[in-house]
PDB file of N, CA and C in Angstrom:
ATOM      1  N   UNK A   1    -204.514  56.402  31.498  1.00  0.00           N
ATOM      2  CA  UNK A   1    -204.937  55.019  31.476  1.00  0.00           C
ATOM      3  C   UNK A   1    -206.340  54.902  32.072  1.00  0.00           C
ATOM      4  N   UNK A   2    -207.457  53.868  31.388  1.00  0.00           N
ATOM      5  CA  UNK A   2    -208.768  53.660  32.096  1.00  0.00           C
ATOM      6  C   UNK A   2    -208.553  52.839  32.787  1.00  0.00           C
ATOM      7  N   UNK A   3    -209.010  53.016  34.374  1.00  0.00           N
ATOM      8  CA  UNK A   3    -209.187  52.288  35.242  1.00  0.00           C
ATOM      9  C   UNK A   3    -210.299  51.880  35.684  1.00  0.00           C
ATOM     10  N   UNK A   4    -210.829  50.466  35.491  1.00  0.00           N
ATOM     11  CA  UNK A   4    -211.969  50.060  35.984  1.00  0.00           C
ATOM     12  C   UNK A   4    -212.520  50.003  37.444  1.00  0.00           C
ATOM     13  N   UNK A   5    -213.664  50.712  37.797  1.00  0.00           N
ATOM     14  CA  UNK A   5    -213.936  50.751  39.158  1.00  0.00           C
ATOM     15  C   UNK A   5    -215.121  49.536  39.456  1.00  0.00           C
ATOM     16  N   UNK A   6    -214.681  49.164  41.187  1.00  0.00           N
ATOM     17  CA  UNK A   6    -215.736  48.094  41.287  1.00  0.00           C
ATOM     18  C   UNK A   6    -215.795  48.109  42.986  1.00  0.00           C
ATOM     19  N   UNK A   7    -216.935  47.730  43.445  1.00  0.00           N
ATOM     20  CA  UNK A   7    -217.256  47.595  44.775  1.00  0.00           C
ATOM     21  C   UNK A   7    -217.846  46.170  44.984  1.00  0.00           C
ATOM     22  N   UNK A   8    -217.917  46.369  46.446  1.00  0.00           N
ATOM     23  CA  UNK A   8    -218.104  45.196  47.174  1.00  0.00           C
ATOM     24  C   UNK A   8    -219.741  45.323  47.790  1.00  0.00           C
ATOM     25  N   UNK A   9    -220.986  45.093  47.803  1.00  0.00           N
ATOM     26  CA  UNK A   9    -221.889  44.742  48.543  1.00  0.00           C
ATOM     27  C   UNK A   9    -222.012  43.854  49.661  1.00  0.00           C
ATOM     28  N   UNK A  10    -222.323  44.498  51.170  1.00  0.00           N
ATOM     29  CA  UNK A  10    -222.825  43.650  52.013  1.00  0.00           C
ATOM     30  C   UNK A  10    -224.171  43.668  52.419  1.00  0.00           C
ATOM     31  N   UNK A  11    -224.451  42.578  52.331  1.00  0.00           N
ATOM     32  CA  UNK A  11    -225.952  42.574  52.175  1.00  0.00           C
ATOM     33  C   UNK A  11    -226.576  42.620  53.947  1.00  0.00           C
ATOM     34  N   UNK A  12    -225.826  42.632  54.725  1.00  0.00           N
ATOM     35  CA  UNK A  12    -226.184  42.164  56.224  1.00  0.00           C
ATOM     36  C   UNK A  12    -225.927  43.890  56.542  1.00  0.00           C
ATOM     37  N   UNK A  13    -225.088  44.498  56.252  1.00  0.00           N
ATOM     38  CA  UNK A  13    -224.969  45.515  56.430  1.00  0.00           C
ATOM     39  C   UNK A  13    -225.632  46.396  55.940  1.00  0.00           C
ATOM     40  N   UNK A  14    -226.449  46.253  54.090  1.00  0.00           N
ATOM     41  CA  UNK A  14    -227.111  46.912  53.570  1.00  0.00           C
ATOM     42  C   UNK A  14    -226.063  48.186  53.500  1.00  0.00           C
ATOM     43  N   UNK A  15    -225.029  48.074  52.086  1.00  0.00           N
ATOM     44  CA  UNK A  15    -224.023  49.340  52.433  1.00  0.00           C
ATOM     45  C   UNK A  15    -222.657  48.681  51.242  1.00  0.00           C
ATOM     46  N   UNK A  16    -222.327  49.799  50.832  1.00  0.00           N
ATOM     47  CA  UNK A  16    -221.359  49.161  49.340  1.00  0.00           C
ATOM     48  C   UNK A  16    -220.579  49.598  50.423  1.00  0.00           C
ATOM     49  N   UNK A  17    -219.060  48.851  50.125  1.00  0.00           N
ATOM     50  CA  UNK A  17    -217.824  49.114  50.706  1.00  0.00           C
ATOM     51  C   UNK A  17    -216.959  50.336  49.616  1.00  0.00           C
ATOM     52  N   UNK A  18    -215.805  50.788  50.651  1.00  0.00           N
ATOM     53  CA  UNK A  18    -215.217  51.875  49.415  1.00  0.00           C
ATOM     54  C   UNK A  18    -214.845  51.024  47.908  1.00  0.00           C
ATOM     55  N   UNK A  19    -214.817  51.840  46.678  1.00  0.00           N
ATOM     56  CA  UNK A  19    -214.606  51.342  45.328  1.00  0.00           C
ATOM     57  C   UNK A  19    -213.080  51.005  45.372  1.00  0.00           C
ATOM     58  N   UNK A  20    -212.692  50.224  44.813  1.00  0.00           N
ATOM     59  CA  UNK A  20    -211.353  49.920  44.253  1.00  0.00           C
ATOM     60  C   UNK A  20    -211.099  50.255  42.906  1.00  0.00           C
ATOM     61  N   UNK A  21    -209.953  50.279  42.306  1.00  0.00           N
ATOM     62  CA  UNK A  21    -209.670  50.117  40.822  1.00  0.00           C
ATOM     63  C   UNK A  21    -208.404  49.472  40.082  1.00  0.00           C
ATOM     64  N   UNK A  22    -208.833  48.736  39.032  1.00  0.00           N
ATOM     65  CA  UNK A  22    -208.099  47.692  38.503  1.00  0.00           C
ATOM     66  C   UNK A  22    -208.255  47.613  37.452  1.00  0.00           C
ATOM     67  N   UNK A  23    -207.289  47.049  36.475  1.00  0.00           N
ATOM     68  CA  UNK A  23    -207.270  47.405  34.919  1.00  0.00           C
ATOM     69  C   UNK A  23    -207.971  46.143  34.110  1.00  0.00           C
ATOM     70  N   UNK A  24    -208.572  45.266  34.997  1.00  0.00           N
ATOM     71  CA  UNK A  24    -209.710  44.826  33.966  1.00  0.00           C
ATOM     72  C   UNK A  24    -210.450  43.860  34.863  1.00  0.00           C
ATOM     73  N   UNK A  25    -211.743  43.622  34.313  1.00  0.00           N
ATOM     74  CA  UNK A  25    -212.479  42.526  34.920  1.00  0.00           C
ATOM     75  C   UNK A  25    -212.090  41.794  35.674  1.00  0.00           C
ATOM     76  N   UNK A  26    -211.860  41.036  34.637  1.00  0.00           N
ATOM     77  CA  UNK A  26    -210.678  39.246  35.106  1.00  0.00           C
ATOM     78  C   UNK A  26    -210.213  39.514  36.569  1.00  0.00           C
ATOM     79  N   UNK A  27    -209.207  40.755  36.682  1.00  0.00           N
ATOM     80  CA  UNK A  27    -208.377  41.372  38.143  1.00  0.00           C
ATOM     81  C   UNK A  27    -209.298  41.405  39.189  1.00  0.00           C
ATOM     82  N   UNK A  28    -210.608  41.793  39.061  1.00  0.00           N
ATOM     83  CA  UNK A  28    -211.374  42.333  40.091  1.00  0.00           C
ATOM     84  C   UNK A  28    -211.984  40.922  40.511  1.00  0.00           C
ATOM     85  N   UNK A  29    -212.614  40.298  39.461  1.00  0.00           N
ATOM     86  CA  UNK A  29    -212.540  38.748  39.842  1.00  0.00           C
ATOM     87  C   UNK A  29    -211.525  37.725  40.451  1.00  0.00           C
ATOM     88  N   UNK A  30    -210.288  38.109  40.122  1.00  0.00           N
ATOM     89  CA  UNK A  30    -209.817  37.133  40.777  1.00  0.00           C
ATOM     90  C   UNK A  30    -209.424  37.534  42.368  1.00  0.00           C
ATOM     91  N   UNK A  31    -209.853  38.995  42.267  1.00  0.00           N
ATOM     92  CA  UNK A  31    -209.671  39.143  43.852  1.00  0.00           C
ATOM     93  C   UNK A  31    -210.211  39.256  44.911  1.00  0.00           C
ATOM     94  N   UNK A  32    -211.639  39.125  44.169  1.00  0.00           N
ATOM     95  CA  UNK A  32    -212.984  38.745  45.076  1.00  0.00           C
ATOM     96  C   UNK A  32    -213.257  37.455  45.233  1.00  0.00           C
ATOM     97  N   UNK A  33    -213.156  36.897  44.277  1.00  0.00           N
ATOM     98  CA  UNK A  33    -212.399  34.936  44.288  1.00  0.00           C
ATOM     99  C   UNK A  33    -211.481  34.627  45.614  1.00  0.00           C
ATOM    100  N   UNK A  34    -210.573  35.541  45.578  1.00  0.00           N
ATOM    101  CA  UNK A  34    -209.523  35.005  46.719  1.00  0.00           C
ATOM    102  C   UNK A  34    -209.901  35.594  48.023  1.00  0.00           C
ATOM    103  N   UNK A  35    -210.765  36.768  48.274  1.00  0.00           N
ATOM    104  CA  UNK A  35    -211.700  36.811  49.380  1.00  0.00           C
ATOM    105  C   UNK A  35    -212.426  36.055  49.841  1.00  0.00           C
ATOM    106  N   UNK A  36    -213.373  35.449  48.962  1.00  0.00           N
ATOM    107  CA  UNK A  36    -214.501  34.512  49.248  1.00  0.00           C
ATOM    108  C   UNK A  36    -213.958  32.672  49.131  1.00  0.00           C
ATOM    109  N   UNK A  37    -212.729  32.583  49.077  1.00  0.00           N
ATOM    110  CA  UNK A  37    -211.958  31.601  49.421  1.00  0.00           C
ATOM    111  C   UNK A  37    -210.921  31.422  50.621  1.00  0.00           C
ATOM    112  N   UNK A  38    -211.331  32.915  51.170  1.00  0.00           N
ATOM    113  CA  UNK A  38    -210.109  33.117  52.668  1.00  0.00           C
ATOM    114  C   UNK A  38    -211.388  32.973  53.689  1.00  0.00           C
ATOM    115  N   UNK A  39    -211.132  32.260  54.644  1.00  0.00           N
ATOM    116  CA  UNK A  39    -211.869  31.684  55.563  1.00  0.00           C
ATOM    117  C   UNK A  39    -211.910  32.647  56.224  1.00  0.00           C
ATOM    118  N   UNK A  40    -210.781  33.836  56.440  1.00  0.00           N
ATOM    119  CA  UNK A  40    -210.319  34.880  57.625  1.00  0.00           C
ATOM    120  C   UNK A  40    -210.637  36.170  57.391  1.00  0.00           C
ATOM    121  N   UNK A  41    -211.589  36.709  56.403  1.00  0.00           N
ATOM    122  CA  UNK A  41    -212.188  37.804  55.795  1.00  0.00           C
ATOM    123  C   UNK A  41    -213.472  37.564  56.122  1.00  0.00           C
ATOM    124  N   UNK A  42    -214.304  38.628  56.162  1.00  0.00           N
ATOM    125  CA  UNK A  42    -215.979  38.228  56.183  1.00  0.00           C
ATOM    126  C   UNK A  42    -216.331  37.628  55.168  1.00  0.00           C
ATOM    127  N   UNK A  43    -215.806  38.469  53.904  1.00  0.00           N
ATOM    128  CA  UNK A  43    -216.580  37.798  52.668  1.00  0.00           C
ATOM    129  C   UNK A  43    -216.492  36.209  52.684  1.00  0.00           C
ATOM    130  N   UNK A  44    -215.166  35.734  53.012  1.00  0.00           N
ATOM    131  CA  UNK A  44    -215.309  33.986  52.821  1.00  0.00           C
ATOM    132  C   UNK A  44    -215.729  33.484  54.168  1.00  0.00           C
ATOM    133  N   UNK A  45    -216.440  34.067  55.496  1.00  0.00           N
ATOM    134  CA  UNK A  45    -216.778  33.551  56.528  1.00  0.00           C
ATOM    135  C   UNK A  45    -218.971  33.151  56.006  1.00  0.00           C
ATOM    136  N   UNK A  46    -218.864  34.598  55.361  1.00  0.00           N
ATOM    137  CA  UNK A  46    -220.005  35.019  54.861  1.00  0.00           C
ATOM    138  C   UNK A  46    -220.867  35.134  53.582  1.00  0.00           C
ATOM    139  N   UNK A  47    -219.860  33.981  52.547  1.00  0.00           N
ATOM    140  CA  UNK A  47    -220.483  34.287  51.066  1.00  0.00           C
ATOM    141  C   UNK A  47    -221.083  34.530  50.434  1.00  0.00           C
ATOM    142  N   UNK A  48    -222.145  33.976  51.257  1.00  0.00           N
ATOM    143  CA  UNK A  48    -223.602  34.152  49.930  1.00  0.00           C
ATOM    144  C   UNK A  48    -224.223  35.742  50.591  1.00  0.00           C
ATOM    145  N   UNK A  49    -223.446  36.746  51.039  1.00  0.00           N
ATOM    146  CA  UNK A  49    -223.593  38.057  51.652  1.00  0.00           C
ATOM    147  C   UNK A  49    -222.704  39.611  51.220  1.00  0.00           C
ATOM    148  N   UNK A  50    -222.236  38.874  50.275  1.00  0.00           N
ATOM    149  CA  UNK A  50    -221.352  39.912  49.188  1.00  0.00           C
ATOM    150  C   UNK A  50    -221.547  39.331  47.926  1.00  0.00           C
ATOM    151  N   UNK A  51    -221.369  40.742  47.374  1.00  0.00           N
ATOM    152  CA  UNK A  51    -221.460  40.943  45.462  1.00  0.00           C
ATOM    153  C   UNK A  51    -220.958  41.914  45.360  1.00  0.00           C
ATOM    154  N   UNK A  52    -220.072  41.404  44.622  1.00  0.00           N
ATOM    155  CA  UNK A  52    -218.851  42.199  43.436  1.00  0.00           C
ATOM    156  C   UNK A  52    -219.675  43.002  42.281  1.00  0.00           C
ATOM    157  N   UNK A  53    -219.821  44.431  42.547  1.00  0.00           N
ATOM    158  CA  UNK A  53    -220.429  45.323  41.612  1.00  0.00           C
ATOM    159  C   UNK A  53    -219.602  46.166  40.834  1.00  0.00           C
ATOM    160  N   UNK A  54    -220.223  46.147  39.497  1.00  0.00           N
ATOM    161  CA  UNK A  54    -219.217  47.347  38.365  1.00  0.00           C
ATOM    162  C   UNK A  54    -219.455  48.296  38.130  1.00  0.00           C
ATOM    163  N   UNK A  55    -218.772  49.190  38.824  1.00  0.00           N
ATOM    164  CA  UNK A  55    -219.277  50.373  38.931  1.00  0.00           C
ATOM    165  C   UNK A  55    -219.087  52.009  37.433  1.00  0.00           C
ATOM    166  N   UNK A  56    -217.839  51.116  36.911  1.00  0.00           N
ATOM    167  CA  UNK A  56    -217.909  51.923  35.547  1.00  0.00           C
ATOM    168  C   UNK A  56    -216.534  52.341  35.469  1.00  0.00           C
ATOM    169  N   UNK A  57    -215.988  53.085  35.148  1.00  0.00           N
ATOM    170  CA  UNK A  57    -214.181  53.699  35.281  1.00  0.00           C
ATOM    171  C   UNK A  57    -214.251  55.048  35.184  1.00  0.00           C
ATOM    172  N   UNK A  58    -212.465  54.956  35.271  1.00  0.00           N
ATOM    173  CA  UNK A  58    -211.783  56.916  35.315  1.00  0.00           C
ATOM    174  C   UNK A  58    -210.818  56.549  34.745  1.00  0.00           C
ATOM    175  N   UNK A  59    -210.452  57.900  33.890  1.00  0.00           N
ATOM    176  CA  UNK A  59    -209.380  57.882  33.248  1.00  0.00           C
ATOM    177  C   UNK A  59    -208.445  58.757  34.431  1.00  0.00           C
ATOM    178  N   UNK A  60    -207.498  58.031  34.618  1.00  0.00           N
ATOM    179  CA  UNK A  60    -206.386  58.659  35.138  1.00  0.00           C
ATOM    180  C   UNK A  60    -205.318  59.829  34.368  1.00  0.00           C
ATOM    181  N   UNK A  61    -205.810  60.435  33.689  1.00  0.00           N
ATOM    182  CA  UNK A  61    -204.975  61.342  32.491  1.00  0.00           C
ATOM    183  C   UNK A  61    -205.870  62.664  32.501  1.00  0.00           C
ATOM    184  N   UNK A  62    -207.366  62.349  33.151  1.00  0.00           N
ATOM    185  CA  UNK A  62    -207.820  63.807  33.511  1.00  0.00           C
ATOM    186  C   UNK A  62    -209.399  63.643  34.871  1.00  0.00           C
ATOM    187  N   UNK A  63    -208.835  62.493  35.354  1.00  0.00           N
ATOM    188  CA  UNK A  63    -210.185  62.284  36.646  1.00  0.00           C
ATOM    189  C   UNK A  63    -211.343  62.172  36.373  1.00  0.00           C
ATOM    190  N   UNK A  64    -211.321  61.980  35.102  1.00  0.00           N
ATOM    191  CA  UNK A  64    -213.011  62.049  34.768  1.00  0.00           C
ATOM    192  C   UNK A  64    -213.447  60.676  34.770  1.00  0.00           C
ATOM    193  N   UNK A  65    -214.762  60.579  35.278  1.00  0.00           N
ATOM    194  CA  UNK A  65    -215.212  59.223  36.005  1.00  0.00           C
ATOM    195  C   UNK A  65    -216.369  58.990  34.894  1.00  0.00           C
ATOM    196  N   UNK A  66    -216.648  57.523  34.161  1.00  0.00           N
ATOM    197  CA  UNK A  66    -218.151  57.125  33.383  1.00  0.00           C
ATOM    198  C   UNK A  66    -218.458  55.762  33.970  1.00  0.00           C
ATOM    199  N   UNK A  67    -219.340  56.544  34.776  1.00  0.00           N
ATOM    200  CA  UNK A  67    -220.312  55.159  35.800  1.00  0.00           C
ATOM    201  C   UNK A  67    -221.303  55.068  34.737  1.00  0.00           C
ATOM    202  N   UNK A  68    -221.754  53.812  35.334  1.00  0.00           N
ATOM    203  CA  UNK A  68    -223.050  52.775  34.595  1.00  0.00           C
ATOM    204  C   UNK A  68    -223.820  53.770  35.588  1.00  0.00           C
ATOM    205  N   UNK A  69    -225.531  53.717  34.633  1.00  0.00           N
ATOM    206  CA  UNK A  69    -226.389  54.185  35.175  1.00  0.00           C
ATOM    207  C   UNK A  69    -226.904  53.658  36.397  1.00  0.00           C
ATOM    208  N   UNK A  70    -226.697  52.468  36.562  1.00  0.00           N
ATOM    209  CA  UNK A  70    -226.898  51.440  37.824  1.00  0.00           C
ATOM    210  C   UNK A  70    -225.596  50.707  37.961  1.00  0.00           C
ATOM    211  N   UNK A  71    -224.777  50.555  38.798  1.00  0.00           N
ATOM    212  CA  UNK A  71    -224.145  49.413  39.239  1.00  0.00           C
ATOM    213  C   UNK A  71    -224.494  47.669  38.812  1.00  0.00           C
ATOM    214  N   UNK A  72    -223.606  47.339  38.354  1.00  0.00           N
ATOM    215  CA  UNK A  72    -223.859  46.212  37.464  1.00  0.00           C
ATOM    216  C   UNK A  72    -223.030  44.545  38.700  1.00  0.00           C
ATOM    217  N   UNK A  73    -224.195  44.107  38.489  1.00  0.00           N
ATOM    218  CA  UNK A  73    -223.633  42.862  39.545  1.00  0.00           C
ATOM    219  C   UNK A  73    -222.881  41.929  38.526  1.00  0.00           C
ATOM    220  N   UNK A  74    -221.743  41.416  39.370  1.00  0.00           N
ATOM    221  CA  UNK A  74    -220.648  40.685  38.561  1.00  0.00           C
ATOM    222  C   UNK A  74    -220.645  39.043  39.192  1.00  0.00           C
ATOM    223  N   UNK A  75    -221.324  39.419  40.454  1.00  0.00           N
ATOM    224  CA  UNK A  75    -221.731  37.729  41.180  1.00  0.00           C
ATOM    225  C   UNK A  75    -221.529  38.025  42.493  1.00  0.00           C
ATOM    226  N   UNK A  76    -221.884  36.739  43.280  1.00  0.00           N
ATOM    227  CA  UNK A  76    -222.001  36.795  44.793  1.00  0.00           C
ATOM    228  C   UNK A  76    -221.049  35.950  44.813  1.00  0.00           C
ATOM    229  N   UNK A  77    -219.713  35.577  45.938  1.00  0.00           N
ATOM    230  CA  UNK A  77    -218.932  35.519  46.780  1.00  0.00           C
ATOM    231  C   UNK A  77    -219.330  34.182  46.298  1.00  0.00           C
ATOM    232  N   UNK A  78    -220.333  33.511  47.056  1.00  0.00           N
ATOM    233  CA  UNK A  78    -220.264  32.054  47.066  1.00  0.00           C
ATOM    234  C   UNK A  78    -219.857  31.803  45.692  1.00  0.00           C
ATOM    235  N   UNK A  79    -220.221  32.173  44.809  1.00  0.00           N
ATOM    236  CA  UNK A  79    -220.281  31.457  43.380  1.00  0.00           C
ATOM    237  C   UNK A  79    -218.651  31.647  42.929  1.00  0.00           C
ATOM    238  N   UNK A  80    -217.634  31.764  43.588  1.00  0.00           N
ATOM    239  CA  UNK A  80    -216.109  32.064  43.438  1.00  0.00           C
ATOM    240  C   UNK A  80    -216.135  31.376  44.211  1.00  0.00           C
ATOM    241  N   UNK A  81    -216.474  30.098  44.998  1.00  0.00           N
ATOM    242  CA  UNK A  81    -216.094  29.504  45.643  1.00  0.00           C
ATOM    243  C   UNK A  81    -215.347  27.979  45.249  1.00  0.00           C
ATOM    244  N   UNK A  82    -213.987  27.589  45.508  1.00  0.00           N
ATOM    245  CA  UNK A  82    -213.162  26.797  44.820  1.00  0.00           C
ATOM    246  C   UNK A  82    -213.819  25.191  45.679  1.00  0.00           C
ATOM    247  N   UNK A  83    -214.329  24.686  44.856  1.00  0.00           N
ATOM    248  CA  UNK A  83    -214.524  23.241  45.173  1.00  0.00           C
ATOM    249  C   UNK A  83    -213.363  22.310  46.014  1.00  0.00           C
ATOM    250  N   UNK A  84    -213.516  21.613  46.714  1.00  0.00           N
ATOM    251  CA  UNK A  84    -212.194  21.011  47.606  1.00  0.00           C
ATOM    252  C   UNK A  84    -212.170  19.791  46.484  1.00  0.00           C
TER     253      UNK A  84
END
């Protein structure tokens, strides 16, 4: 199965966090969404200071990894932020 890989940018830190992986976009969005909507995480203390980057996938059927030549920004924290 391809698994999509994606990281987290902190910009105060200057420093990607470890990669995660998830089976599609949408997933990785909605869970950087629900970071940057938790008051009790940095990312939602700190929004406009993280970005959700795409880093490319692996197939889990033989480890082989196809990253983007650059890391591809998917948005900053604030902009997942749920209107009251």
């Amino acid at each position: 199965m391809i698994h999509k890989m994606y990281c987290v940018y902190d910009s105060k830190v200057e420093a990607y966090m470890m990669p995660f992986y998830v089976q599609s976009k949408g997933q990785a969005i909605r869970m950087f969404a629900e970071l940057a909507n938790d008051k009790d995480t940095n990312v939602g203390k700190y929004p406009a200071e993280f970005t959700l980057f795409d880093l490319g996938e692996i197939d889990d059927s033989n480890a082989k990894f196809k990253l983007h030549s650059t890391p591809i920004a998917v948005g900053v924290a604030i902009e997942f932020i749920k209107s009251e």
